[in-house]
C-alpha atoms as a PDB file:
ATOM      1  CA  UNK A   1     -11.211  11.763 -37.730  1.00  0.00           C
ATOM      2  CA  UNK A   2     -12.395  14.415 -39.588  1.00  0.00           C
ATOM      3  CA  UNK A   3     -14.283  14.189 -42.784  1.00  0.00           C
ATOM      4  CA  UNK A   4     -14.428  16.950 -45.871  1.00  0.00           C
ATOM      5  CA  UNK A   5     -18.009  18.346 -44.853  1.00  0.00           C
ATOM      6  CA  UNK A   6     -17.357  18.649 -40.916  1.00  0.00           C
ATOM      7  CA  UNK A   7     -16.875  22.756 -41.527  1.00  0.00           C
ATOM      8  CA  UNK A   8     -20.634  22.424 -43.097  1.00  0.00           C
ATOM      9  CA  UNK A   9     -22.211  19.737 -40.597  1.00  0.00           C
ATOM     10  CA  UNK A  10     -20.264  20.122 -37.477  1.00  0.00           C
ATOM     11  CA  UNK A  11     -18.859  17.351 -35.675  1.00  0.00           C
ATOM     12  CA  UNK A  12     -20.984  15.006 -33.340  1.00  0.00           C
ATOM     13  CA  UNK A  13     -19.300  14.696 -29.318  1.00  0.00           C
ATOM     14  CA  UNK A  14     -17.502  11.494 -28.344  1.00  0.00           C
ATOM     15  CA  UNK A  15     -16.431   9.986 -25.443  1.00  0.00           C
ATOM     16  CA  UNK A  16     -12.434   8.995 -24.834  1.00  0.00           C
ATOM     17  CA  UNK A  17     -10.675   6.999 -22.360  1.00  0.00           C
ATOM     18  CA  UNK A  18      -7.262   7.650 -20.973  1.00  0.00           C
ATOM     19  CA  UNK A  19      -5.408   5.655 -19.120  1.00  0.00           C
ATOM     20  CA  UNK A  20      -4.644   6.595 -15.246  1.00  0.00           C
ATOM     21  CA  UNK A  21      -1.797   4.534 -14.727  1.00  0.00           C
ATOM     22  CA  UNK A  22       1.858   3.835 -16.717  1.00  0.00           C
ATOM     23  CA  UNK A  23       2.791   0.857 -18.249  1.00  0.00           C
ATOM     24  CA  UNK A  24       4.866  -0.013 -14.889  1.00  0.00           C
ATOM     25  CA  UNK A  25       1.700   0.576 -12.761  1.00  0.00           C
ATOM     26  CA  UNK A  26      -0.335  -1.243 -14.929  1.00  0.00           C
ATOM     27  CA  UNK A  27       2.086  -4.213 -15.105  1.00  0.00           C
ATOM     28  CA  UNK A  28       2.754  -4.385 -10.913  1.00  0.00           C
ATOM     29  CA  UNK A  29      -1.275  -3.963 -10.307  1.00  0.00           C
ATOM     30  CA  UNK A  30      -1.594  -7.429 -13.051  1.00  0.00           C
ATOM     31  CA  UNK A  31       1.120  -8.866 -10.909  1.00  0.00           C
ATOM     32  CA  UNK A  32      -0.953  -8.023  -7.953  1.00  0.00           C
ATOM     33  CA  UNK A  33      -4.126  -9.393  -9.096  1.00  0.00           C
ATOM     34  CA  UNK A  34      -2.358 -12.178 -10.865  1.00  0.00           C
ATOM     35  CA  UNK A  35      -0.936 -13.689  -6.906  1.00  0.00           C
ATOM     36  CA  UNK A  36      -4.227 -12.839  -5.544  1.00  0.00           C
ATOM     37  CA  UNK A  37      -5.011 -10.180  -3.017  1.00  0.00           C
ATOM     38  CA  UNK A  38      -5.157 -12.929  -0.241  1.00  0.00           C
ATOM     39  CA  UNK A  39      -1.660 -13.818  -0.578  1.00  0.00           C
ATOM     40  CA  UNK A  40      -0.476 -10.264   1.203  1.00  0.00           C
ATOM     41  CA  UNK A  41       1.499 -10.596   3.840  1.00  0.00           C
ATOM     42  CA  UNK A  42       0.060  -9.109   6.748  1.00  0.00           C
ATOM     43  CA  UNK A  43       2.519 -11.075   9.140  1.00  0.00           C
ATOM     44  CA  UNK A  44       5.093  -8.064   9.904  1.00  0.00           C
ATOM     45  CA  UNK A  45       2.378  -6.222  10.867  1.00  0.00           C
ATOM     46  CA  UNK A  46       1.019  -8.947  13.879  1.00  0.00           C
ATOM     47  CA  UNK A  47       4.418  -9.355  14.808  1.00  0.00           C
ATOM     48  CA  UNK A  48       5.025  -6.017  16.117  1.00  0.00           C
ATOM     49  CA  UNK A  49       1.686  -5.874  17.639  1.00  0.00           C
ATOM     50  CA  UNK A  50       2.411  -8.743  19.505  1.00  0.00           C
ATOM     51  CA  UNK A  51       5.836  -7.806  20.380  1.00  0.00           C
ATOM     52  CA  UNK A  52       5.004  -4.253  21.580  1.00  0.00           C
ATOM     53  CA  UNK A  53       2.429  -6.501  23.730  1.00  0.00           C
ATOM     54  CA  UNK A  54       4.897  -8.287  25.364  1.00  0.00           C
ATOM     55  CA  UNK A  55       7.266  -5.483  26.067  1.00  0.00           C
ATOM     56  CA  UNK A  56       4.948  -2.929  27.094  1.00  0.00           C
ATOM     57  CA  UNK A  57       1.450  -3.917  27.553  1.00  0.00           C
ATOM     58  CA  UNK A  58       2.348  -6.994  30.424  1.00  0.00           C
ATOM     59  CA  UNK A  59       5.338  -5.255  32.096  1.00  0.00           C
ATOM     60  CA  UNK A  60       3.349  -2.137  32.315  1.00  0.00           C
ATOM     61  CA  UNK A  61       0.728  -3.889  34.026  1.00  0.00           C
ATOM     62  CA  UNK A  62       2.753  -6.063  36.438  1.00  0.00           C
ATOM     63  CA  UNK A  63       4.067  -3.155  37.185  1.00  0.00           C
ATOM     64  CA  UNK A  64       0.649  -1.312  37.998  1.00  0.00           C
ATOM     65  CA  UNK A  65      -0.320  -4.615  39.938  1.00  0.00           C
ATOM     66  CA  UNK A  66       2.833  -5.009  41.987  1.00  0.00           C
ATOM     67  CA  UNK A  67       2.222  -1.339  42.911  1.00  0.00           C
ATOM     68  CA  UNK A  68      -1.057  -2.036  44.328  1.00  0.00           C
ATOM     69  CA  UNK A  69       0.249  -4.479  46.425  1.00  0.00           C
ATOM     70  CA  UNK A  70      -1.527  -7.286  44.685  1.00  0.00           C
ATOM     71  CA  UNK A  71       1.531  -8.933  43.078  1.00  0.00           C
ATOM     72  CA  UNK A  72       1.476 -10.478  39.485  1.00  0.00           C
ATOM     73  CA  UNK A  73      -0.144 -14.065  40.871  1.00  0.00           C
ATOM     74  CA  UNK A  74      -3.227 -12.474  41.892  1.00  0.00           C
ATOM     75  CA  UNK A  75      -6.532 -13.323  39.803  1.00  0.00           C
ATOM     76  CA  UNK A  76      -7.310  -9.740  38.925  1.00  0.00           C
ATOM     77  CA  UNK A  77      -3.757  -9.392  37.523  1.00  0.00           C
ATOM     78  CA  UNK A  78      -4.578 -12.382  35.609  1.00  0.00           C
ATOM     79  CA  UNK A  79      -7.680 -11.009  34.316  1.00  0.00           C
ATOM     80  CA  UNK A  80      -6.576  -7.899  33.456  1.00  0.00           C
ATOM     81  CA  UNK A  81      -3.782 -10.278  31.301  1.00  0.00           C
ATOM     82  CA  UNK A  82      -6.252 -11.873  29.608  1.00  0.00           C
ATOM     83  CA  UNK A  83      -8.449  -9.047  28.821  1.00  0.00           C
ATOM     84  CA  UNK A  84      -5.120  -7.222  27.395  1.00  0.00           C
ATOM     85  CA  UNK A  85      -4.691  -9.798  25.377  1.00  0.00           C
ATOM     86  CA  UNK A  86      -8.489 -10.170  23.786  1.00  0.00           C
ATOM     87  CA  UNK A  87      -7.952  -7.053  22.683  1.00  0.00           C
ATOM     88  CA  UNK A  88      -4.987  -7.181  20.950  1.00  0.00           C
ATOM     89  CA  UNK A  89      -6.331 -10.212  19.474  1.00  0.00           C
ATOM     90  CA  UNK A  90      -9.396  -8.008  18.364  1.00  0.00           C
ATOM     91  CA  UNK A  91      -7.601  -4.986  17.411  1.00  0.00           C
ATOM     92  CA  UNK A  92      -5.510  -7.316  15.309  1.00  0.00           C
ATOM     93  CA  UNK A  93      -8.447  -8.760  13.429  1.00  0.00           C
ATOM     94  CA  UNK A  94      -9.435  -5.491  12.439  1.00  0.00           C
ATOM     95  CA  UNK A  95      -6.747  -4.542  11.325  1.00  0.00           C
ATOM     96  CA  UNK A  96      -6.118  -7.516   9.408  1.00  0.00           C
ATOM     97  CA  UNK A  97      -9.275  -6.782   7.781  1.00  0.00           C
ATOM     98  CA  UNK A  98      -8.425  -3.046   6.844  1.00  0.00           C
ATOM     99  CA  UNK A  99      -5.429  -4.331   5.273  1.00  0.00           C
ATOM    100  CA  UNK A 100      -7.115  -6.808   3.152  1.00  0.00           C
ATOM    101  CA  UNK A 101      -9.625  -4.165   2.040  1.00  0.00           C
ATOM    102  CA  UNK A 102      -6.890  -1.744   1.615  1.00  0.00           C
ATOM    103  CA  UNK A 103      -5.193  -4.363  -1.000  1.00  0.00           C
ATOM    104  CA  UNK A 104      -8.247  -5.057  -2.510  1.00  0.00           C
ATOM    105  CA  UNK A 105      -9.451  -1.486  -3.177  1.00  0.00           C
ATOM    106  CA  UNK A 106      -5.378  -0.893  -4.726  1.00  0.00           C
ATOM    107  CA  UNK A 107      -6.451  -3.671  -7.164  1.00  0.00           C
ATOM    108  CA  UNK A 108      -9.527  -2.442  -7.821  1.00  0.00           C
ATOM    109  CA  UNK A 109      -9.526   1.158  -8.991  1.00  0.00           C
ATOM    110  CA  UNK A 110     -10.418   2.155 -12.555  1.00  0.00           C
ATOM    111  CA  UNK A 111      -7.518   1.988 -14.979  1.00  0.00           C
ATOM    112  CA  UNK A 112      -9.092   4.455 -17.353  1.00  0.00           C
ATOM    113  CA  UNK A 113     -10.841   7.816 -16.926  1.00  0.00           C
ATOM    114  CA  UNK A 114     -13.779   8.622 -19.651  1.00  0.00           C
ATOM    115  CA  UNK A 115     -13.925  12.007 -20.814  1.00  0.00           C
ATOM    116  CA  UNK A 116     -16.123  13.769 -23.124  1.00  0.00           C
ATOM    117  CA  UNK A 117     -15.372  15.542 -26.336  1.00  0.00           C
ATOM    118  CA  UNK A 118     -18.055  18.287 -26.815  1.00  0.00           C
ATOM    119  CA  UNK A 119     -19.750  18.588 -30.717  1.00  0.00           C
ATOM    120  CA  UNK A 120     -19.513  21.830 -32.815  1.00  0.00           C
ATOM    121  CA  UNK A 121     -21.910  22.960 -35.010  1.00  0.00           C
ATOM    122  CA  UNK A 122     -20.792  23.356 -38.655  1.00  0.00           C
ATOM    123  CA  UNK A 123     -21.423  26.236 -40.510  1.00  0.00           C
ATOM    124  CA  UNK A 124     -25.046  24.911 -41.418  1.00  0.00           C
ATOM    125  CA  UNK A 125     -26.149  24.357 -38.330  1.00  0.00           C
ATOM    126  CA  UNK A 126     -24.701  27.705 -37.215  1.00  0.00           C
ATOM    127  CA  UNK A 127     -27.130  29.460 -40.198  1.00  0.00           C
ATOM    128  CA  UNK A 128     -29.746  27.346 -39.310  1.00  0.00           C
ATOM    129  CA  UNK A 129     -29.647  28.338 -35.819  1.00  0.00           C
ATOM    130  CA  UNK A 130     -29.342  32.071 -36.307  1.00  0.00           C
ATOM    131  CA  UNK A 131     -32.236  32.139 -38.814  1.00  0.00           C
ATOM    132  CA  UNK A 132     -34.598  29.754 -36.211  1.00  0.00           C
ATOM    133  CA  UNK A 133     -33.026  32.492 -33.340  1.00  0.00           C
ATOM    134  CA  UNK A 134     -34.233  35.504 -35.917  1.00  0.00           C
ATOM    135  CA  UNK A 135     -37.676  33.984 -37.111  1.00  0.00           C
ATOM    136  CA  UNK A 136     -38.375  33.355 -33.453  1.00  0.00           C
ATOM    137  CA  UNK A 137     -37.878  37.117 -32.932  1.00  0.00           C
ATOM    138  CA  UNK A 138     -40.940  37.983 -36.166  1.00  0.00           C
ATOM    139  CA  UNK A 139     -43.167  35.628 -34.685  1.00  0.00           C
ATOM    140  CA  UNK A 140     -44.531  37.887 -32.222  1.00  0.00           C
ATOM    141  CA  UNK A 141     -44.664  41.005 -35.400  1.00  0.00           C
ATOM    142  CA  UNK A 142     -46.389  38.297 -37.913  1.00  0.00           C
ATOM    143  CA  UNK A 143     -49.430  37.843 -35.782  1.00  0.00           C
ATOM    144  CA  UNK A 144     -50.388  41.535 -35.670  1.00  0.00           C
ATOM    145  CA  UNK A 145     -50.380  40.982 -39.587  1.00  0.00           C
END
């Protein structure tokens, strides 16, 4: 606000906040928050994993074993099953991680952004400032004196 001697004093700088999100965003990212980020559903996601799994990981490698000659019943057909499927099983933990952190960081960024206001001098300070600029300017002539 400005008061009736700001042209003479200047005004000081100040900080502001605005908000980054709408009134929508803000109320879906409380409704977020509010269910708790460990409530997310991550089982669509491990369901297609696992059925892309089944219908091309082990046919594509019973395929690549009965082409060998080895058949599906050997033990390095088995092997190579149950290293397949330690993997997924890894690759899904990870990603079941990512997508907690993912949630998490979605309920966690900064609803406001600061900015700052810059001062002005007032009219005094401008005078003041111009005489200090001009009597810095003498100094140097005043000592010869």
């Amino acid at each position: 606000m400005a008061g009736p001697l700001d042209f003479l004093t200047g005004k000081s700088g100040k900080f502001r906040q605005v908000p980054r999100f709408t009134s929508t965003q803000e109320s879906a990212l409380d409704q977020l928050l509010s269910q708790g980020l460990g409530n997310m559903n991550f089982g669509p996601i491990e369901q297609q994993a696992r059925t892309n799994f089944q219908t091309q990981t082990v046919p594509g490698l019973a395929e690549r074993f009965t082409a060998m000659g080895n058949g599906q019943r050997s033990s390095a057909f088995q092997g190579a099953l149950g290293q397949a499927g330690a993997g997924l099983n890894e690759a899904l933990a990870a990603l079941r991680s990512q997508y907690g952190l993912q949630q998490a960081q979605m309920g966690l960024q900064p609803r406001f952004e600061s900015s700052y206001m810059a001062g002005q001098p007032g009219l005094l300070g401008q005078l003041g400032g111009g005489a200090a600029q001009g009597l810095s300017s003498l100094l140097p002539l005043l000592m010869f004196l």
